[in-house]
N, C-alpha and C. Protein backbone atom coordinates (compact mmCIF):
# COMPACT_ATOMS: atom_id res chain seq x y z
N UNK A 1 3.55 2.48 6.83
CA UNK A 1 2.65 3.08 5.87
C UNK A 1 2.81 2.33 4.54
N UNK A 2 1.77 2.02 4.10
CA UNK A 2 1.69 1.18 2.69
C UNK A 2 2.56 2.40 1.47
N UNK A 3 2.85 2.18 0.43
CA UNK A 3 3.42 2.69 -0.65
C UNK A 3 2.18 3.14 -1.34
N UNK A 4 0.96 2.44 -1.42
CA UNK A 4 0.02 2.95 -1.87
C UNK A 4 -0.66 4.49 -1.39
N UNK A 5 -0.81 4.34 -0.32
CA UNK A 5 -0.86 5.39 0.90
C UNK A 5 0.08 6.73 0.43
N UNK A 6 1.09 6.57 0.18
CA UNK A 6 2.06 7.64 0.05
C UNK A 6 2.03 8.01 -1.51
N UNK A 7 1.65 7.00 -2.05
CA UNK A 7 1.19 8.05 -4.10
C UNK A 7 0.18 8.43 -3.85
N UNK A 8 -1.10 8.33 -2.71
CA UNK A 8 -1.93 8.98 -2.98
C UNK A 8 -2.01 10.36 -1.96
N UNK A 9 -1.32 10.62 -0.79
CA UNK A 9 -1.07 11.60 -0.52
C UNK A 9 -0.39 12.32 -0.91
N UNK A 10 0.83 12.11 -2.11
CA UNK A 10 1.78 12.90 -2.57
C UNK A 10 0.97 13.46 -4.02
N UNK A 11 0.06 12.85 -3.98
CA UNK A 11 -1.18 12.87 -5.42
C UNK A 11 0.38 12.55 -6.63
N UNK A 12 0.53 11.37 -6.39
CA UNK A 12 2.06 10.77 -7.62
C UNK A 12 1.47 9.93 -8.54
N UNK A 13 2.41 10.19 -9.41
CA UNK A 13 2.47 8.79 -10.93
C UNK A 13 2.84 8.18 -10.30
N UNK A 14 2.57 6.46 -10.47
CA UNK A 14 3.50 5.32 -10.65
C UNK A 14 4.10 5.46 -11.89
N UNK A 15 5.21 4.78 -11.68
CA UNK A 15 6.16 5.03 -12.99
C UNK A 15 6.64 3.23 -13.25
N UNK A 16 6.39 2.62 -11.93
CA UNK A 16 7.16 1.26 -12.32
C UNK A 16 6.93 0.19 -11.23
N UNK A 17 6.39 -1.02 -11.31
CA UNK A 17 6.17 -1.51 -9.86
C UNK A 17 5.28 -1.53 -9.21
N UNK A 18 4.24 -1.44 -9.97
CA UNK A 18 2.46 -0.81 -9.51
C UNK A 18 2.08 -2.27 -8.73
N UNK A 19 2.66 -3.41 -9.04
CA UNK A 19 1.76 -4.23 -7.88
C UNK A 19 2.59 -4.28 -6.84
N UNK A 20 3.75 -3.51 -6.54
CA UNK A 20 4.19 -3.40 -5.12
C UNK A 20 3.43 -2.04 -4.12
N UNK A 21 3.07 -1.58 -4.72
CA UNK A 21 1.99 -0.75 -3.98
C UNK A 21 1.65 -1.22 -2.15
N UNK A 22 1.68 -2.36 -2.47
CA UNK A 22 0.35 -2.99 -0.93
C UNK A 22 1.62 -2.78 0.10
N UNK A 23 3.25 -2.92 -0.37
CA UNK A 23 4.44 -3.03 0.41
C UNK A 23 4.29 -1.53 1.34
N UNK A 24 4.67 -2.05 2.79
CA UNK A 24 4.73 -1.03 3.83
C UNK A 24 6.56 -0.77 3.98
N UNK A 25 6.33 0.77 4.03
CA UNK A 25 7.74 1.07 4.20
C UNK A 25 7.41 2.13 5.56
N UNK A 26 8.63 2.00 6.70
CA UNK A 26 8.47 2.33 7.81
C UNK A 26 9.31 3.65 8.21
N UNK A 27 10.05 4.22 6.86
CA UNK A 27 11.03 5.54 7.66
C UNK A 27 10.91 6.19 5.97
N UNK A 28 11.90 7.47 6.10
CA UNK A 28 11.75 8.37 4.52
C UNK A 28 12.97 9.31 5.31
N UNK A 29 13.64 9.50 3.58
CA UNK A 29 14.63 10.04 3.36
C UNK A 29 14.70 10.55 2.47
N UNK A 30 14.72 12.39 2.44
CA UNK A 30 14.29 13.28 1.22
C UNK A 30 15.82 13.87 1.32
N UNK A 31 16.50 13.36 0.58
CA UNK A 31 17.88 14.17 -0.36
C UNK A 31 18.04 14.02 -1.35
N UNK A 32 18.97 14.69 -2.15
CA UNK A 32 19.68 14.83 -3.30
C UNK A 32 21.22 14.21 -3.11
N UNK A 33 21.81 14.02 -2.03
CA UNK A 33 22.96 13.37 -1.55
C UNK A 33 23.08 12.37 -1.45
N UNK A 34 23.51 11.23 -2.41
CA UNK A 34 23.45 10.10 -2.22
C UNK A 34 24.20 9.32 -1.03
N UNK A 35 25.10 10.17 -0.99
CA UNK A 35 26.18 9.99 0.37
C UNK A 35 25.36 10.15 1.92
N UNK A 36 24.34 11.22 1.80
CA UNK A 36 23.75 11.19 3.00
C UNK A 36 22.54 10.21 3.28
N UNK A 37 22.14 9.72 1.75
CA UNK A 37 21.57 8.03 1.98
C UNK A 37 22.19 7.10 2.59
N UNK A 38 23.22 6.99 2.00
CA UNK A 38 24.30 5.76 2.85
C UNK A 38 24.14 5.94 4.18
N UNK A 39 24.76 7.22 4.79
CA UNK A 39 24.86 7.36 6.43
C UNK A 39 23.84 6.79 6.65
N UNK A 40 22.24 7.14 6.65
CA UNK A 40 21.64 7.75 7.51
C UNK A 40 19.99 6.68 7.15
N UNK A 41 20.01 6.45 6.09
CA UNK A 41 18.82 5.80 6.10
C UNK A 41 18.42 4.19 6.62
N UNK A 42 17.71 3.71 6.93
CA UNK A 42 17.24 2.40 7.45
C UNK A 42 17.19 1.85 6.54
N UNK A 43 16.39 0.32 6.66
CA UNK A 43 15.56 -0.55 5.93
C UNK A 43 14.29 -0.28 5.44
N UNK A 44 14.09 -0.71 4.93
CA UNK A 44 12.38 -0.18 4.00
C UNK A 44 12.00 1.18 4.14
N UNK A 45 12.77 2.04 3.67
CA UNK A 45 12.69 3.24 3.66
C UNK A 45 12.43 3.72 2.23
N UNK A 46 11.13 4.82 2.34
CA UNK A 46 11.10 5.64 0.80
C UNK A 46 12.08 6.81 0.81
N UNK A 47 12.62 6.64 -0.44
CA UNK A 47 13.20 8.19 -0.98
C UNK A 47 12.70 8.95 -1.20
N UNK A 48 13.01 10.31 -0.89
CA UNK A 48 12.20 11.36 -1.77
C UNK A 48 13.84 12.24 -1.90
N UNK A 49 13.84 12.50 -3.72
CA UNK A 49 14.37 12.89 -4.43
C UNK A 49 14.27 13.76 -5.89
N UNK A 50 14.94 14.62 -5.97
CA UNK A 50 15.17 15.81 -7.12
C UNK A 50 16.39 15.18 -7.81
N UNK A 51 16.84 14.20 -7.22
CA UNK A 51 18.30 13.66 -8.35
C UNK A 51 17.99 12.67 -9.51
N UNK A 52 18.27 12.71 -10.61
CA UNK A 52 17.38 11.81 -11.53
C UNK A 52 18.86 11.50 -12.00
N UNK A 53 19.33 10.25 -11.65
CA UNK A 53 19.93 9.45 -12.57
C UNK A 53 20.63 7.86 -11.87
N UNK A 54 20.94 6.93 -12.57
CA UNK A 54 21.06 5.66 -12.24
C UNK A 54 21.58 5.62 -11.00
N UNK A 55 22.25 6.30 -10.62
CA UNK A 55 23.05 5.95 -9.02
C UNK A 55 22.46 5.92 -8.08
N UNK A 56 20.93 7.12 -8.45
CA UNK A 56 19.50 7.26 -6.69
C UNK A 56 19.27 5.43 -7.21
N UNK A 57 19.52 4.87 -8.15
CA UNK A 57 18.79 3.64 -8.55
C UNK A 57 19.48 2.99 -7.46
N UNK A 58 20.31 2.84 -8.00
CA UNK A 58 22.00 1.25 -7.34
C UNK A 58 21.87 1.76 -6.06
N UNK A 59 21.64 3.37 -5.10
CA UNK A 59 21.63 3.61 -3.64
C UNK A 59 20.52 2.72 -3.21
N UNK A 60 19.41 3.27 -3.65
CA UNK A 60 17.93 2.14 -3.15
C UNK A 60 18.41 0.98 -2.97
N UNK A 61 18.64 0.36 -4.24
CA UNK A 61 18.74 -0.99 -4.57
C UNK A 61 19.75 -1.47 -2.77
N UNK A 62 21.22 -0.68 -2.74
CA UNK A 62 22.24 -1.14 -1.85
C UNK A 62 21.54 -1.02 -0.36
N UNK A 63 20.61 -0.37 -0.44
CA UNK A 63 19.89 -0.30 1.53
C UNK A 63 18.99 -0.55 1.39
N UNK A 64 18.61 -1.46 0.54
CA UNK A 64 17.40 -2.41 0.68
C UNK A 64 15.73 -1.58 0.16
N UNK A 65 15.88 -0.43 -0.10
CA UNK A 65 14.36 0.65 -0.22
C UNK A 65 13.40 0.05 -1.36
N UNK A 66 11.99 0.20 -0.52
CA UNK A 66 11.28 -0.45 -1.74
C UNK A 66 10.27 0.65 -2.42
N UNK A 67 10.84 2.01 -2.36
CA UNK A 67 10.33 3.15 -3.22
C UNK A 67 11.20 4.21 -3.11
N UNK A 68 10.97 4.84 -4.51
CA UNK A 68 11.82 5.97 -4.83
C UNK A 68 10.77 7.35 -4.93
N UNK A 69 10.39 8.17 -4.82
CA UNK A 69 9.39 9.30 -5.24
C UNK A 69 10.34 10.47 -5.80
N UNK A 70 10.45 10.52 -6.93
CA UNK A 70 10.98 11.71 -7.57
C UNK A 70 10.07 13.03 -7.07
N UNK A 71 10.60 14.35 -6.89
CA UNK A 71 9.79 15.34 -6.82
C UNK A 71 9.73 16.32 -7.46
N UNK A 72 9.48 17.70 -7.32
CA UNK A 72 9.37 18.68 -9.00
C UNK A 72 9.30 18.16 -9.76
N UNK A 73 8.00 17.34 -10.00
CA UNK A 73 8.14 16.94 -11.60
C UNK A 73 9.42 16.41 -12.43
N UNK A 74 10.29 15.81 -11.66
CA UNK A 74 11.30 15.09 -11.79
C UNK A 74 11.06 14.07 -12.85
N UNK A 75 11.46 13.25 -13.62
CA UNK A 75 11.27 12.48 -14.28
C UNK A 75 12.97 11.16 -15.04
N UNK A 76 12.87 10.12 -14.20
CA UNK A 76 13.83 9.27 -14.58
C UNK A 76 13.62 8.52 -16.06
N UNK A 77 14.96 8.60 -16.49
CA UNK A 77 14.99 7.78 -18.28
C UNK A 77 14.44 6.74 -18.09
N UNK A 78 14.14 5.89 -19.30
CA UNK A 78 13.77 4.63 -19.33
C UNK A 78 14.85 3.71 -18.97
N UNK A 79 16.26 3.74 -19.09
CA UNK A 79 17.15 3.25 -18.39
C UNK A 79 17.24 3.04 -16.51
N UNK A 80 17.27 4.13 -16.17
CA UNK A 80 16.66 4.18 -14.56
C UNK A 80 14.87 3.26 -14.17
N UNK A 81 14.09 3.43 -14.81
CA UNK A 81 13.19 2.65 -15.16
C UNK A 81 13.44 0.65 -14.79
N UNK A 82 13.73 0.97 -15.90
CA UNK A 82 14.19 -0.38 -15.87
C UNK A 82 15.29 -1.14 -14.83
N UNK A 83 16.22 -0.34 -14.73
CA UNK A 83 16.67 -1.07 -12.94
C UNK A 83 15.52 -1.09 -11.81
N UNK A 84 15.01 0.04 -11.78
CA UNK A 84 14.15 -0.30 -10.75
C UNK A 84 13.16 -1.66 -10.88
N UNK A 85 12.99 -1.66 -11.92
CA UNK A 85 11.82 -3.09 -12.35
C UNK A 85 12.61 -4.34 -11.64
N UNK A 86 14.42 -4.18 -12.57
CA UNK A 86 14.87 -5.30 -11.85
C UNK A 86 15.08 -5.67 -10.59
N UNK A 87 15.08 -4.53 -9.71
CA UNK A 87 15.73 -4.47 -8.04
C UNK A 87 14.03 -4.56 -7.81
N UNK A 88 13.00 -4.82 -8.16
CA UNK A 88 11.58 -4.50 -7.36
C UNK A 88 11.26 -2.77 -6.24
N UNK A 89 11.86 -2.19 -7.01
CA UNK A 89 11.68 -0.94 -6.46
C UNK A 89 10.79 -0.11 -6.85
N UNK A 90 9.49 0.96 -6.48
CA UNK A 90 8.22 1.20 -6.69
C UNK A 90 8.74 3.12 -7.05
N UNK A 91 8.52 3.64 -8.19
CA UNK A 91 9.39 4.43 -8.39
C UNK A 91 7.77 5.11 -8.38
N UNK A 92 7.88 6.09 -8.15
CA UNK A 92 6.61 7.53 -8.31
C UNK A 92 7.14 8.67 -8.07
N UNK A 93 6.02 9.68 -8.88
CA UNK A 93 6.59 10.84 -9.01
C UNK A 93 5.64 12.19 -8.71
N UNK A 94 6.06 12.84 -8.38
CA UNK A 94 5.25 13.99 -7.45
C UNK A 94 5.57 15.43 -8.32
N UNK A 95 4.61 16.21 -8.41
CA UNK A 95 4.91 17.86 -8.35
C UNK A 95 5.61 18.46 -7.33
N UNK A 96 4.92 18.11 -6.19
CA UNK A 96 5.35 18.80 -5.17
C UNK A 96 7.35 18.99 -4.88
N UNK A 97 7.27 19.76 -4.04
CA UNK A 97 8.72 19.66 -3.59
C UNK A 97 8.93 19.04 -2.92
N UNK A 98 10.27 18.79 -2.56
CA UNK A 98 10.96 18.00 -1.48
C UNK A 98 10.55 18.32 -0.24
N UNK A 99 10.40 19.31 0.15
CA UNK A 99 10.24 19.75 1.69
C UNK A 99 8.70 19.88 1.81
N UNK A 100 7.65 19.90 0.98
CA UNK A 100 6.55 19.66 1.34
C UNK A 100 5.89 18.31 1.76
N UNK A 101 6.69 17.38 0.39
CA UNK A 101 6.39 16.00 0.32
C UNK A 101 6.89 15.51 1.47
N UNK A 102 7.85 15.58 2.14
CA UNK A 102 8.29 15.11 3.34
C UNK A 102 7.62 15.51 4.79
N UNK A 103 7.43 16.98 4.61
CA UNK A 103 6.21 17.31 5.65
C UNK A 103 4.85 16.53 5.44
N UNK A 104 4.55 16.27 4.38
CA UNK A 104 2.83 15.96 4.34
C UNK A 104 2.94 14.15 4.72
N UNK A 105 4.42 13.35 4.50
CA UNK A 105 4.76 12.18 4.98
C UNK A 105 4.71 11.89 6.42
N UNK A 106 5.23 12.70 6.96
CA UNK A 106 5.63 12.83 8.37
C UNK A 106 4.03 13.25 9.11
N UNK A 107 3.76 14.44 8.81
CA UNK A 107 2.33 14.91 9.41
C UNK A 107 1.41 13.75 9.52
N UNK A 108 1.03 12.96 8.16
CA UNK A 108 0.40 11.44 8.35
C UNK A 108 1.03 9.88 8.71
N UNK A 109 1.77 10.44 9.30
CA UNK A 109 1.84 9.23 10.49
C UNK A 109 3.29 8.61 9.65
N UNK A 110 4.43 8.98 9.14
CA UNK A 110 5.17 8.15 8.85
C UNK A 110 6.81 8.89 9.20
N UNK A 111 6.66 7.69 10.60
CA UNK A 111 7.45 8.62 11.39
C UNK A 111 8.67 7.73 11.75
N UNK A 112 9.89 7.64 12.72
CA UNK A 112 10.69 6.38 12.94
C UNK A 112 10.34 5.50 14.14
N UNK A 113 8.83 5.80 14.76
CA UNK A 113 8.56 4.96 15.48
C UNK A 113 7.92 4.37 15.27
N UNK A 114 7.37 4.07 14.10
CA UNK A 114 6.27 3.49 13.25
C UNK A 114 6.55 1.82 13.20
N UNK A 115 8.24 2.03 13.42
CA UNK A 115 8.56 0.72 13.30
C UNK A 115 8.49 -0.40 14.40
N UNK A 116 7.69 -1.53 14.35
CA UNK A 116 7.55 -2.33 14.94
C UNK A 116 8.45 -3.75 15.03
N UNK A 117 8.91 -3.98 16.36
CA UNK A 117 9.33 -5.19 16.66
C UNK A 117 10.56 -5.63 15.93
């Protein structure tokens, strides 16, 4: 599923990274546990997160993710900002909650078999 695809079903801000948009990411991982990022997430995987501070940054950055989606109206400093610019990471931000945003991900097609080859 394109990144574009997923700010507009989550109806999200871009916050940073707007011409990575067209980038397809193939799995999603909605915690607040940065520890249960490490275990558990793949490659090109979006976040979906309620944790706002530099470390959801440096996790992305360390497993390769090329989007972050804050949720509740979450909102990262301009410091968090700006790493993401440097790592090329596509940061957006949602009203919704965590457990909706991840249902309405999954329901449209972004699932772990999505991944090809």
């Amino acid at each position: 599923m394109k990144i574009d695809k997923i700010q507009e079903l989550l109806d999200a801000k871009v916050l940073c990274c707007e011409e990575l948009l067209g980038s397809h990411v193939y799995s999603a991982c909605g915690s607040d546990m940065m520890s249960d990022v490490l275990a558990y997430v793949k490659d090109q995987a979006v976040l979906l997160t309620g944790l706002v501070n530099s470390q959801v940054i440096r996790t992305a950055e360390m497993m390769d993710m090329r989007c972050i989606v804050f949720v509740r109206s979450k909102m990262p400093n301009e410091e968090m900002i700006r790493l993401a610019k440097e790592s090329g990471i596509v940061l957006l931000a949602t009203s919704k909650r965590m457990y909706e945003a991840c249902g309405i991900l999954y329901t449209n097609g972004l699932k772990k078999d999505e991944v090809s080859g």
